[in-house]
C-alpha atoms as a PDB file:
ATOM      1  CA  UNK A   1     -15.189  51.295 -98.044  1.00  0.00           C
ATOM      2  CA  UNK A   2     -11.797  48.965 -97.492  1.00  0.00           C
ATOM      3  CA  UNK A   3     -10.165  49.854 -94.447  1.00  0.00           C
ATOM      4  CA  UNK A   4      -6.140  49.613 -95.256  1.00  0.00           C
ATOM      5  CA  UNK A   5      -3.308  49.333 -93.258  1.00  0.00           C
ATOM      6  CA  UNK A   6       0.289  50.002 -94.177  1.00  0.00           C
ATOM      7  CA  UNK A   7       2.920  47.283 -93.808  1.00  0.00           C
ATOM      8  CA  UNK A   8       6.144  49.417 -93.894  1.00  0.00           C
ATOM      9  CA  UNK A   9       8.619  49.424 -91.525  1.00  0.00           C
ATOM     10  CA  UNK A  10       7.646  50.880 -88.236  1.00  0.00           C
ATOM     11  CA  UNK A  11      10.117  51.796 -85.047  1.00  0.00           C
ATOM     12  CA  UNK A  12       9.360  51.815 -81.458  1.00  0.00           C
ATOM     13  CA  UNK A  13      11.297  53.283 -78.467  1.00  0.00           C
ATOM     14  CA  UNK A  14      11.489  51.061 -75.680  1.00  0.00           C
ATOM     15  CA  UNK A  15      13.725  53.205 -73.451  1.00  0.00           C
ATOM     16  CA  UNK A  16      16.341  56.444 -73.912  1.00  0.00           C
ATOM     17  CA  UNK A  17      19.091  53.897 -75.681  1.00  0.00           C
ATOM     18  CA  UNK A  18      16.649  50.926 -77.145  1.00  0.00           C
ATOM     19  CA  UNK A  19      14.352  50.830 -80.261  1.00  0.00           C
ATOM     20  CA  UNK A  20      12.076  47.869 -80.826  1.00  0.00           C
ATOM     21  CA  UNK A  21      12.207  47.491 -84.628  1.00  0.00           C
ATOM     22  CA  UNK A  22       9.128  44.813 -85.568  1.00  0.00           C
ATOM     23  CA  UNK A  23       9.658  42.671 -88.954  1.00  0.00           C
ATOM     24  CA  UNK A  24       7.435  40.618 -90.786  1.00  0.00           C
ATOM     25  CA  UNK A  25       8.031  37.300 -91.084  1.00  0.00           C
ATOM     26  CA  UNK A  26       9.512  37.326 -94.760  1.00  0.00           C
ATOM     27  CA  UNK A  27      11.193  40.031 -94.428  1.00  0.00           C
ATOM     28  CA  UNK A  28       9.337  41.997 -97.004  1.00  0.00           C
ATOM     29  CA  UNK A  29       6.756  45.249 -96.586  1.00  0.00           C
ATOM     30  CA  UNK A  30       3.698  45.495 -99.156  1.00  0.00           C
ATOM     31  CA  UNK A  31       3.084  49.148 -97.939  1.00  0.00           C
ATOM     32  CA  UNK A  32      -0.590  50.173 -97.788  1.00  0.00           C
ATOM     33  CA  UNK A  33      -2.923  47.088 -97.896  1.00  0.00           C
ATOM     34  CA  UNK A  34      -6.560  45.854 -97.035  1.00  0.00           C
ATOM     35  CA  UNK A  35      -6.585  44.938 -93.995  1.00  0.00           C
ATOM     36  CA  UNK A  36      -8.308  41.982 -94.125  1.00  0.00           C
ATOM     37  CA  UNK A  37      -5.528  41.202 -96.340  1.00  0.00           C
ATOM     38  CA  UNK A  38      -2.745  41.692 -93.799  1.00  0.00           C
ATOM     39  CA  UNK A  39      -4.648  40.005 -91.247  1.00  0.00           C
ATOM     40  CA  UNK A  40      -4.854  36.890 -93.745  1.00  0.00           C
ATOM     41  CA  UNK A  41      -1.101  37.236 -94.572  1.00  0.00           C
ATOM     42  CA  UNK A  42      -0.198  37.697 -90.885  1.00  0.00           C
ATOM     43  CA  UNK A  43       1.293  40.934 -91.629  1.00  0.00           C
ATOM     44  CA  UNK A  44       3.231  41.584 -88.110  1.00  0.00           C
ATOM     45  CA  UNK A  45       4.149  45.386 -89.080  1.00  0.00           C
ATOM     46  CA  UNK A  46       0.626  45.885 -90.272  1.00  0.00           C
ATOM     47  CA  UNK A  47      -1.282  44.291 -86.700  1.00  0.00           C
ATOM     48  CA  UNK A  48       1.577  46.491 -84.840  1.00  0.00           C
ATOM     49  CA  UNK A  49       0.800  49.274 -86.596  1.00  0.00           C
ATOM     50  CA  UNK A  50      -3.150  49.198 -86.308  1.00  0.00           C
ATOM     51  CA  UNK A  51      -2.743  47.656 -82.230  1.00  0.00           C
ATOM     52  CA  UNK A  52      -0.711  51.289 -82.084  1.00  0.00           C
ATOM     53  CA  UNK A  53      -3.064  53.136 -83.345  1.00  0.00           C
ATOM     54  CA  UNK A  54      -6.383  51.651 -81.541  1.00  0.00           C
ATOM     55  CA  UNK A  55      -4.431  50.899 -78.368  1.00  0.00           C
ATOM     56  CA  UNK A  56      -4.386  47.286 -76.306  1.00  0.00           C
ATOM     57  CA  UNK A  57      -6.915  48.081 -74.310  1.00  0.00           C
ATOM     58  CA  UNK A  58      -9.354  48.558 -77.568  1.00  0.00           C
ATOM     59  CA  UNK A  59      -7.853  45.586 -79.353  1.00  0.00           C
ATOM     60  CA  UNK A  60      -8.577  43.443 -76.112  1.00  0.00           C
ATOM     61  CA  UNK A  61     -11.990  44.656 -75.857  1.00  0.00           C
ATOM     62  CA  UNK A  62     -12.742  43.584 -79.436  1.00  0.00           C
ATOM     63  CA  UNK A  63     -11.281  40.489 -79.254  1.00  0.00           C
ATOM     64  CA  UNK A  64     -13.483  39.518 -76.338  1.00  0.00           C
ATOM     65  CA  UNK A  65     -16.556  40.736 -77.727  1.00  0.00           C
ATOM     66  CA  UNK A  66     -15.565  39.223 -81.080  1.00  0.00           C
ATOM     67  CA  UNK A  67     -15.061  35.874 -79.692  1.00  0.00           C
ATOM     68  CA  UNK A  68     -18.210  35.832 -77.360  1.00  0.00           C
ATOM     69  CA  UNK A  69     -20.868  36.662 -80.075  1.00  0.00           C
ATOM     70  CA  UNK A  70     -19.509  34.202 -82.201  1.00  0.00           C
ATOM     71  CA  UNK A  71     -21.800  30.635 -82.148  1.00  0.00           C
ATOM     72  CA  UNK A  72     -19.939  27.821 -80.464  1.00  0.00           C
ATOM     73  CA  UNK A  73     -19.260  24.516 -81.523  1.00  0.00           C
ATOM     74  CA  UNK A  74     -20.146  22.533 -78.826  1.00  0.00           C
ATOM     75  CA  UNK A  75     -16.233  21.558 -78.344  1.00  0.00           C
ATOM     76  CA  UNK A  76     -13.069  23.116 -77.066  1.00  0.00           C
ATOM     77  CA  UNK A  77     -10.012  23.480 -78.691  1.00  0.00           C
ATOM     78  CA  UNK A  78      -7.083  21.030 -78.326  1.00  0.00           C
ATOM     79  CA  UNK A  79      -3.970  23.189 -77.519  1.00  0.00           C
ATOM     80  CA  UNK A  80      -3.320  22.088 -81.702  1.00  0.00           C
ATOM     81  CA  UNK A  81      -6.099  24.050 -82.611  1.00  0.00           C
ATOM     82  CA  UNK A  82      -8.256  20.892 -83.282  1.00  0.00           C
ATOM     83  CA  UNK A  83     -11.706  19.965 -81.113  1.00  0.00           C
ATOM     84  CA  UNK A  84     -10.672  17.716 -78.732  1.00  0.00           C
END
C-alpha cells in the first residue's frame, strides 16, 4: 500500500480577517501523490497538508524517534549540512 498525499491548494485561517494561503515553491500543484514523492520534491502544500492532519505534536514525536534510531556517523553536521 502507497500512502498519498494531495498537493492542491490548501487555506488556513489565522484570525477572523487573515488566511494563511501556503504555496509550493514552483508554483504548481500535482494533486494526489505518493508521499514519499512529495517529501522528495519538497512538496510544501503536501507536508502542510499531512502536518494538519497528524498534528505537530505527532510530527515532532516522529521526527525524534526517527532521528534517534537511526545509526550515527561518528560526526556532526557542519551548519552546511557537511561532517565537520
Amino acid at each position: 500500500m502507497v500512502s498519498t498525499v494531495d498537493d492542491s491548494p490548501i487555506e488556513f485561517s489565522r484570525n477572523e480577517t487573515e488566511m494563511w494561503k501556503p504555496k509550493n515553491y514552483d508554483g504548481t500543484f500535482l494533486g494526489p501523490i505518493p508521499l514519499i514523492e512529495a517529501l522528495a520534491k519538497s512538496r510544501n502544500l503536501a507536508t502542510v497538508r499531512l502536518l494538519n492532519e497528524i498534528g505537530v505534536d505527532t510530527a515532532i514525536r516522529m521526527a525524534r524517534t526517527s532521528a534517534s534510531s537511526r545509526p550515527s556517523s561518528g560526526t556532526s553536521p557542519s551548519p552546511s549540512g557537511r561532517p565537520a
